[in-house]
PDB file of N, CA and C in Angstrom:
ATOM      1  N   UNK A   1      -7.662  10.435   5.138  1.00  0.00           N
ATOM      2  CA  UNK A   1      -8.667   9.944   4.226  1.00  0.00           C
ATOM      3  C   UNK A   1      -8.151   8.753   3.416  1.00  0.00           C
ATOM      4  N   UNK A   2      -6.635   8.423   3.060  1.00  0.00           N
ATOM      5  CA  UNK A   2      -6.593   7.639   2.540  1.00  0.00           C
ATOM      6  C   UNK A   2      -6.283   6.436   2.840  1.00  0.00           C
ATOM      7  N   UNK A   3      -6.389   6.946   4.459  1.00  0.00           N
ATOM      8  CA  UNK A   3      -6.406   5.692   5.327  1.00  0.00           C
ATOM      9  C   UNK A   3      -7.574   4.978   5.297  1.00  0.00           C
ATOM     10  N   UNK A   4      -8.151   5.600   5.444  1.00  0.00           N
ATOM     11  CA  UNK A   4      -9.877   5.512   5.561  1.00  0.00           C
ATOM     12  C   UNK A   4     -10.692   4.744   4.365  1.00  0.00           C
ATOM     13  N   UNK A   5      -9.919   4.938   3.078  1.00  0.00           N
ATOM     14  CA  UNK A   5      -9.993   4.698   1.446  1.00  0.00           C
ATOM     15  C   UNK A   5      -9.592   3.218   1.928  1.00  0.00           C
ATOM     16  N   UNK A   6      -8.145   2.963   2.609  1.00  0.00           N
ATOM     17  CA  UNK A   6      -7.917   1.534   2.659  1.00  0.00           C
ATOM     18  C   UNK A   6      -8.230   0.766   3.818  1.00  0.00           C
ATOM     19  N   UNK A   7      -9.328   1.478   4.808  1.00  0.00           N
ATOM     20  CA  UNK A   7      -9.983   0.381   5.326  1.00  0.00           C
ATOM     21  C   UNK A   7     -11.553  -0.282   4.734  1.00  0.00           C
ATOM     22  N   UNK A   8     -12.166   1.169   3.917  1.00  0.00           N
ATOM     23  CA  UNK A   8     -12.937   0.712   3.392  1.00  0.00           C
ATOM     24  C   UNK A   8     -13.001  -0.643   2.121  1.00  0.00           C
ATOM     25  N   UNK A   9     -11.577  -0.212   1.217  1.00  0.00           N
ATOM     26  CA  UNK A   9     -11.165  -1.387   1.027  1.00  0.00           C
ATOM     27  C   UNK A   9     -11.172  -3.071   1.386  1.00  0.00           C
ATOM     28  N   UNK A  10     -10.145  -2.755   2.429  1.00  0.00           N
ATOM     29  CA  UNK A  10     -10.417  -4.088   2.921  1.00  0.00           C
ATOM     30  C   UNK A  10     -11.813  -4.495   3.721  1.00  0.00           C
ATOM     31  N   UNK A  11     -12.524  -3.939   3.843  1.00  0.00           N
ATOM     32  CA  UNK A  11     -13.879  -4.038   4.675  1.00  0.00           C
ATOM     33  C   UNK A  11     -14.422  -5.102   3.187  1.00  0.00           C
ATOM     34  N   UNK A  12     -15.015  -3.819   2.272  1.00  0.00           N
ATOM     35  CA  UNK A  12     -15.652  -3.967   1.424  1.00  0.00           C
ATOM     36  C   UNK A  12     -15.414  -5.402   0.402  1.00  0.00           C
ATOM     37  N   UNK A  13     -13.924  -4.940   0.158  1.00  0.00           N
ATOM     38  CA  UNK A  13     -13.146  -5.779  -1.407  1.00  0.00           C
ATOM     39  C   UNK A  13     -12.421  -7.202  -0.451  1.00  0.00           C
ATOM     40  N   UNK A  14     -12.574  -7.130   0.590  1.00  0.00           N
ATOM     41  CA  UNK A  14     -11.311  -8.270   0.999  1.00  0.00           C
ATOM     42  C   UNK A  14      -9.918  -8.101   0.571  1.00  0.00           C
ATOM     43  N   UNK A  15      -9.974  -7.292   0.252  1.00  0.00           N
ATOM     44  CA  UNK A  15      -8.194  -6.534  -0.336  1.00  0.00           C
ATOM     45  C   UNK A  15      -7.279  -6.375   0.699  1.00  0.00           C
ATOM     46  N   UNK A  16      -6.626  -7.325   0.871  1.00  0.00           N
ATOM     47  CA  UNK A  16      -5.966  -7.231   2.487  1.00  0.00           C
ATOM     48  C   UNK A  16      -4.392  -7.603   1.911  1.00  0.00           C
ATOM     49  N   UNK A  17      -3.564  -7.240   2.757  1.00  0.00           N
ATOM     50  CA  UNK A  17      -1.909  -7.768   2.384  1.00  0.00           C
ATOM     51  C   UNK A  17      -1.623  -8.741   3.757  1.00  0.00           C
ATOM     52  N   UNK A  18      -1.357 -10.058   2.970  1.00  0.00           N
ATOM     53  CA  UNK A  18      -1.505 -11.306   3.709  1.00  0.00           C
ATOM     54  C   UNK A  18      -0.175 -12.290   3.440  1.00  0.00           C
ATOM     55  N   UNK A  19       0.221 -11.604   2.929  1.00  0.00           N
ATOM     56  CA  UNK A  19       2.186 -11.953   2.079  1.00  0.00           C
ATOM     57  C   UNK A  19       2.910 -10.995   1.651  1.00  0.00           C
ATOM     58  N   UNK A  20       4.137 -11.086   1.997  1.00  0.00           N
ATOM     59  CA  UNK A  20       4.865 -10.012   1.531  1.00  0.00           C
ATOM     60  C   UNK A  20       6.078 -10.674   1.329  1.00  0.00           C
ATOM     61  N   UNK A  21       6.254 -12.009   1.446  1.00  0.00           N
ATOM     62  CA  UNK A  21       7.391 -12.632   1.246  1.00  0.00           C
ATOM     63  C   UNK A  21       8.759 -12.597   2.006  1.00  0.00           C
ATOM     64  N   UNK A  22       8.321 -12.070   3.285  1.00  0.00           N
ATOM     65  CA  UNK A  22       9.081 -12.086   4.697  1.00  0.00           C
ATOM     66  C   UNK A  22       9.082 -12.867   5.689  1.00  0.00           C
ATOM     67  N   UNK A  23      10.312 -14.252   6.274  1.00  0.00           N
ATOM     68  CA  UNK A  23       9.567 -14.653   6.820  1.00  0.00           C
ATOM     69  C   UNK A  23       9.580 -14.282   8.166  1.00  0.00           C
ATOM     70  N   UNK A  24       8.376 -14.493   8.820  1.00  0.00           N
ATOM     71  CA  UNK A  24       8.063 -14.145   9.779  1.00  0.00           C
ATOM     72  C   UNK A  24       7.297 -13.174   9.820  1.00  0.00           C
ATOM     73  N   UNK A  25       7.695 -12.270   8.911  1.00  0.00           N
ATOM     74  CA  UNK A  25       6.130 -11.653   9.028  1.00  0.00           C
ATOM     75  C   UNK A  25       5.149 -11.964   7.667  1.00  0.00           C
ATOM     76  N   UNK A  26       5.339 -12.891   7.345  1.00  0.00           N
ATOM     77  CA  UNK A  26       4.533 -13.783   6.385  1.00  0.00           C
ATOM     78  C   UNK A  26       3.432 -14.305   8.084  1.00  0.00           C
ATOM     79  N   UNK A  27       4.021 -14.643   8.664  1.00  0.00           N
ATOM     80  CA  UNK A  27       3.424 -15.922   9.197  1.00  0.00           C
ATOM     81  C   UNK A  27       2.236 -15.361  10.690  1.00  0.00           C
ATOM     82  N   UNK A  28       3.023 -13.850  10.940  1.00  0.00           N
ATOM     83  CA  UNK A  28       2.047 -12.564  11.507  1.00  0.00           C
ATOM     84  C   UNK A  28       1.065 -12.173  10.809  1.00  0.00           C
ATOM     85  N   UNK A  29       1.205 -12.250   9.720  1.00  0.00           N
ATOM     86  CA  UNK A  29       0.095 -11.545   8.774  1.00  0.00           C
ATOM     87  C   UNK A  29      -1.193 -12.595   8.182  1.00  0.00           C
ATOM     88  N   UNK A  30      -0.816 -13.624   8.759  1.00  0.00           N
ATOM     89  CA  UNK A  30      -2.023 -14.414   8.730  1.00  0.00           C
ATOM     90  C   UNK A  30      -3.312 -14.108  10.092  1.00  0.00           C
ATOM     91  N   UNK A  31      -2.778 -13.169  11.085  1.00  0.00           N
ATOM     92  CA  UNK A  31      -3.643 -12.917  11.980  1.00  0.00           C
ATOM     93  C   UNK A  31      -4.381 -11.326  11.497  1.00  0.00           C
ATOM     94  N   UNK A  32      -5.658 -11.855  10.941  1.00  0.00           N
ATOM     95  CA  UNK A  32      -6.290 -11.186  10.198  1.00  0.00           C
ATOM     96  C   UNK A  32      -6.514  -9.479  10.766  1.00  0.00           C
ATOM     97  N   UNK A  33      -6.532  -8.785  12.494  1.00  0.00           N
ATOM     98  CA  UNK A  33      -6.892  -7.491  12.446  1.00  0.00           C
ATOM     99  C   UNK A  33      -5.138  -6.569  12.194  1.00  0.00           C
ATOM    100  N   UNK A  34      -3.802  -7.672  12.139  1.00  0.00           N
ATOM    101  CA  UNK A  34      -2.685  -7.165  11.666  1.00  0.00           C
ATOM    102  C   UNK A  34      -2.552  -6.887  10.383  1.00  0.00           C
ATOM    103  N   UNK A  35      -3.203  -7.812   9.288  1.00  0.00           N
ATOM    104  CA  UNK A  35      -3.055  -7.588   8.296  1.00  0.00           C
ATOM    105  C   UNK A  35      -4.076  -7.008   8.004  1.00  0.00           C
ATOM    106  N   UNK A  36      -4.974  -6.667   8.298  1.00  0.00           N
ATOM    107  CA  UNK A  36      -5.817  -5.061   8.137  1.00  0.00           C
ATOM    108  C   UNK A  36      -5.024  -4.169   8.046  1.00  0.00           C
ATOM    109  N   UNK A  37      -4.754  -3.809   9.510  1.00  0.00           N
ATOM    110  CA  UNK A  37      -4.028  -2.518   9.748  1.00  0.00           C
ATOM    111  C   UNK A  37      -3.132  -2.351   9.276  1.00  0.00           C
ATOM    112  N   UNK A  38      -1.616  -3.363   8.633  1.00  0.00           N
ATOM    113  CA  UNK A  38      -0.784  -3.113   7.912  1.00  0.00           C
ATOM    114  C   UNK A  38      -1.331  -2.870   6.577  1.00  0.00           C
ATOM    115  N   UNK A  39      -2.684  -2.895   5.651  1.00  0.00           N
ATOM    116  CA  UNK A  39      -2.880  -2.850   4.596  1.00  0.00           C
ATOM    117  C   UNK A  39      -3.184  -1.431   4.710  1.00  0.00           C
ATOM    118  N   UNK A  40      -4.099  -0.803   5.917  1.00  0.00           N
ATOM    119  CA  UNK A  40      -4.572   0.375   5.998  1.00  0.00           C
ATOM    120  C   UNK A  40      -2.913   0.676   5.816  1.00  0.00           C
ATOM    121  N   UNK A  41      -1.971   1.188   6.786  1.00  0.00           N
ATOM    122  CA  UNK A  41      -0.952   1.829   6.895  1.00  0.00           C
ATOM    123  C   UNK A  41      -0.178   1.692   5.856  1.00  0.00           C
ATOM    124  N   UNK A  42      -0.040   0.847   4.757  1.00  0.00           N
ATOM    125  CA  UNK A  42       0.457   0.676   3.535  1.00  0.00           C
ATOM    126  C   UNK A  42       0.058   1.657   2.207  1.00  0.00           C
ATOM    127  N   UNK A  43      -2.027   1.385   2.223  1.00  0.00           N
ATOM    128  CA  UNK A  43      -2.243   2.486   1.417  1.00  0.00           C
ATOM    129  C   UNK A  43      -1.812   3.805   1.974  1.00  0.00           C
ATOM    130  N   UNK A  44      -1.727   4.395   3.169  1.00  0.00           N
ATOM    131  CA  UNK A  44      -1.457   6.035   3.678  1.00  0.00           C
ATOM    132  C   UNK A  44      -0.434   5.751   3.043  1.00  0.00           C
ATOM    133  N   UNK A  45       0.673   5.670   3.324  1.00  0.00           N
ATOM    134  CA  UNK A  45       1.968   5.394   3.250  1.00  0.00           C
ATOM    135  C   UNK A  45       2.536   5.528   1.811  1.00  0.00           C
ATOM    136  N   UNK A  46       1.617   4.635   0.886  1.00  0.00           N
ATOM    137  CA  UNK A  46       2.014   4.452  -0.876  1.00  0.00           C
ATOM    138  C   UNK A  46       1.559   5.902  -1.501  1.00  0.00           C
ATOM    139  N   UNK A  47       0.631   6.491  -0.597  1.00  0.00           N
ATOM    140  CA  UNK A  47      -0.191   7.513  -1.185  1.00  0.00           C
ATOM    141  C   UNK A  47       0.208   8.928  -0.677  1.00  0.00           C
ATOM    142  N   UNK A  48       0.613   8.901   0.713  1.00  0.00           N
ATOM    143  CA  UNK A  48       1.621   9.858   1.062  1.00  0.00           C
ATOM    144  C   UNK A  48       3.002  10.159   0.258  1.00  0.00           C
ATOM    145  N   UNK A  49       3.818   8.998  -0.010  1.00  0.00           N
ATOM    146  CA  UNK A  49       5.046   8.870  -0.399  1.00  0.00           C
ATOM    147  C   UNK A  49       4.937   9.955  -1.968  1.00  0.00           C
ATOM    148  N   UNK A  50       3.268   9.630  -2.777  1.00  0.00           N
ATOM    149  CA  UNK A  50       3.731   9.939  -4.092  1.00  0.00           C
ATOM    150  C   UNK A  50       3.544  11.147  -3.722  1.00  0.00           C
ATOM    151  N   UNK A  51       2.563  11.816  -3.065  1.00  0.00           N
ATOM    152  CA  UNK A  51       2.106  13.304  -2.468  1.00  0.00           C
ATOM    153  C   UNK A  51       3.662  14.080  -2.315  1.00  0.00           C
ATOM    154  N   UNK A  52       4.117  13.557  -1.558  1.00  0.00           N
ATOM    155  CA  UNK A  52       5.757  13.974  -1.899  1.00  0.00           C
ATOM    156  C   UNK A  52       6.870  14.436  -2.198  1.00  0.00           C
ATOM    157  N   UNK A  53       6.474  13.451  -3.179  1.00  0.00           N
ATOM    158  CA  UNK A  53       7.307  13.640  -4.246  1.00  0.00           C
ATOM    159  C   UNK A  53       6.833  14.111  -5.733  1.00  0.00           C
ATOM    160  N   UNK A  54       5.743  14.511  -5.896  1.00  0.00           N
ATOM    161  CA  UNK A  54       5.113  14.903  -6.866  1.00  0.00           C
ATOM    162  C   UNK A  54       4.860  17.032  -6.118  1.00  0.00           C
ATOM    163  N   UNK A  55       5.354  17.337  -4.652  1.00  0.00           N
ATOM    164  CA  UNK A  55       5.641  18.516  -3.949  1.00  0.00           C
ATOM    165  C   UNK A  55       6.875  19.061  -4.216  1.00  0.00           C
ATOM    166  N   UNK A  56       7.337  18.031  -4.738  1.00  0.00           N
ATOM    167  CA  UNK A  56       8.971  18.350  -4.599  1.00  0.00           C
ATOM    168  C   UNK A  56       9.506  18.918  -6.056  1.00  0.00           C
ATOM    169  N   UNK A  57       9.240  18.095  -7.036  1.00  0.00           N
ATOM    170  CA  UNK A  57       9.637  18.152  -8.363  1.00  0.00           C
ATOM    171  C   UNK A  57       8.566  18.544  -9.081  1.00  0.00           C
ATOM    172  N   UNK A  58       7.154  18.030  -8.872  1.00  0.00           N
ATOM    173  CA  UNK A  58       6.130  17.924  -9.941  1.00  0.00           C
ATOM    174  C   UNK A  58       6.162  16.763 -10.744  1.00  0.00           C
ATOM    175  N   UNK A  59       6.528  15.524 -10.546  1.00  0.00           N
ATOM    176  CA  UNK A  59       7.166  14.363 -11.560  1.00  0.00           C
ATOM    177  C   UNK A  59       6.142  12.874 -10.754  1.00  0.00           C
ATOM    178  N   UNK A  60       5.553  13.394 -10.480  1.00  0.00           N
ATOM    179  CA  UNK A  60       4.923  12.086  -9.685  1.00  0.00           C
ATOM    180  C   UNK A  60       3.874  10.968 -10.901  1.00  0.00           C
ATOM    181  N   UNK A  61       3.493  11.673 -12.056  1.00  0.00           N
ATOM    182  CA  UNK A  61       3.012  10.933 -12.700  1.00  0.00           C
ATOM    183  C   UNK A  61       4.424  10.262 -13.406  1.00  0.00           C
ATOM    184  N   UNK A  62       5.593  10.871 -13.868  1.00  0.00           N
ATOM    185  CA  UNK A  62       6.418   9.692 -14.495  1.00  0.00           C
ATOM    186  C   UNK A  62       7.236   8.657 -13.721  1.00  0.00           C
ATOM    187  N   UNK A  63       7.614   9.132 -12.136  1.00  0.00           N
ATOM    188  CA  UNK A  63       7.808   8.018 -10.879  1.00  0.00           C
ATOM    189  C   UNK A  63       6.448   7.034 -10.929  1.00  0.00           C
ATOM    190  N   UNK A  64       5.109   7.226 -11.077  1.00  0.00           N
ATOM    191  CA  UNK A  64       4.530   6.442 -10.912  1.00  0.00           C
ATOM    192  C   UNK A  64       4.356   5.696 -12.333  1.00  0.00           C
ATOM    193  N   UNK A  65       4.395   5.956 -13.358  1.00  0.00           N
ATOM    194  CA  UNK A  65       4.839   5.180 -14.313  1.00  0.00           C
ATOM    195  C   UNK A  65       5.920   4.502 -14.419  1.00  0.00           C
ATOM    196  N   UNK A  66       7.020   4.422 -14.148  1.00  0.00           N
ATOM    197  CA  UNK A  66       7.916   3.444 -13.689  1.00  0.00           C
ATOM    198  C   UNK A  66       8.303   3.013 -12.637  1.00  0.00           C
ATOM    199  N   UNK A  67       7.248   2.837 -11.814  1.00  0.00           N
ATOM    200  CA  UNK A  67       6.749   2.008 -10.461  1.00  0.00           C
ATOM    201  C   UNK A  67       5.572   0.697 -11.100  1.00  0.00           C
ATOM    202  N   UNK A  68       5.063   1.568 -11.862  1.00  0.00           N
ATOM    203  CA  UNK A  68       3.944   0.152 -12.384  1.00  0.00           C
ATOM    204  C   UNK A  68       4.586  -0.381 -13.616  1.00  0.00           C
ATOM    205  N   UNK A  69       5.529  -0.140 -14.376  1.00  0.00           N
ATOM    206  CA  UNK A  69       6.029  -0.734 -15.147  1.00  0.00           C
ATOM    207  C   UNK A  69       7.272  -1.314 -14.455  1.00  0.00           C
ATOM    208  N   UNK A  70       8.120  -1.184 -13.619  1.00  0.00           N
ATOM    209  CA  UNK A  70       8.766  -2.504 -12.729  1.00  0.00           C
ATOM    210  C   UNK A  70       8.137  -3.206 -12.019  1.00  0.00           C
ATOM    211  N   UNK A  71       6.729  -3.116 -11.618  1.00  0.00           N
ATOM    212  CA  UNK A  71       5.988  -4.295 -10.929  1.00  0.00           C
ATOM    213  C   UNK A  71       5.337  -4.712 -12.185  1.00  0.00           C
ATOM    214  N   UNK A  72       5.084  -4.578 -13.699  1.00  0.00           N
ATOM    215  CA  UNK A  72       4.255  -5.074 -14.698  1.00  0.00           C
ATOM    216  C   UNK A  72       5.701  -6.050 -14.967  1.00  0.00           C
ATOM    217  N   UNK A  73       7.124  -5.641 -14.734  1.00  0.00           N
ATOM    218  CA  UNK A  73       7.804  -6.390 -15.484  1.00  0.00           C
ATOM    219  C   UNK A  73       8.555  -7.935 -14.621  1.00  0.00           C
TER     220      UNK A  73
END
């Protein structure tokens, strides 16, 4: 489903990952049904990872608070 969450995404929002600051696959990801599918497989992936780890400890809301506060900083 939360694959599904991030194709509707990019369908809907144009919310696609089209850089990642790699090269070469900077320059793959301009071919638009790759960088779909890497955006789909990114949200599973970000959303699996916290599933996780929030199984493991119970701590997934303060990992994800200092996940968005090193990308805010």
């Amino acid at each position: 489903m939360t694959m599904l969450a991030g194709g509707i995404g990019a369908w809907l929002l144009g919310a696609i990952l089209n850089r990642l600051d790699i090269p070469g696959v900077d320059t793959a990801l301009l071919w638009l049904p790759l960088s779909v599918a890497f955006t789909i497989f990114a949200v599973g992936g970000i959303a699996n990872a916290i599933n996780i780890i929030d199984g493991y400890n119970g701590l997934a809301g303060g990992f994800a608070a200092i996940v968005l506060a090193a990308m805010a900083w």
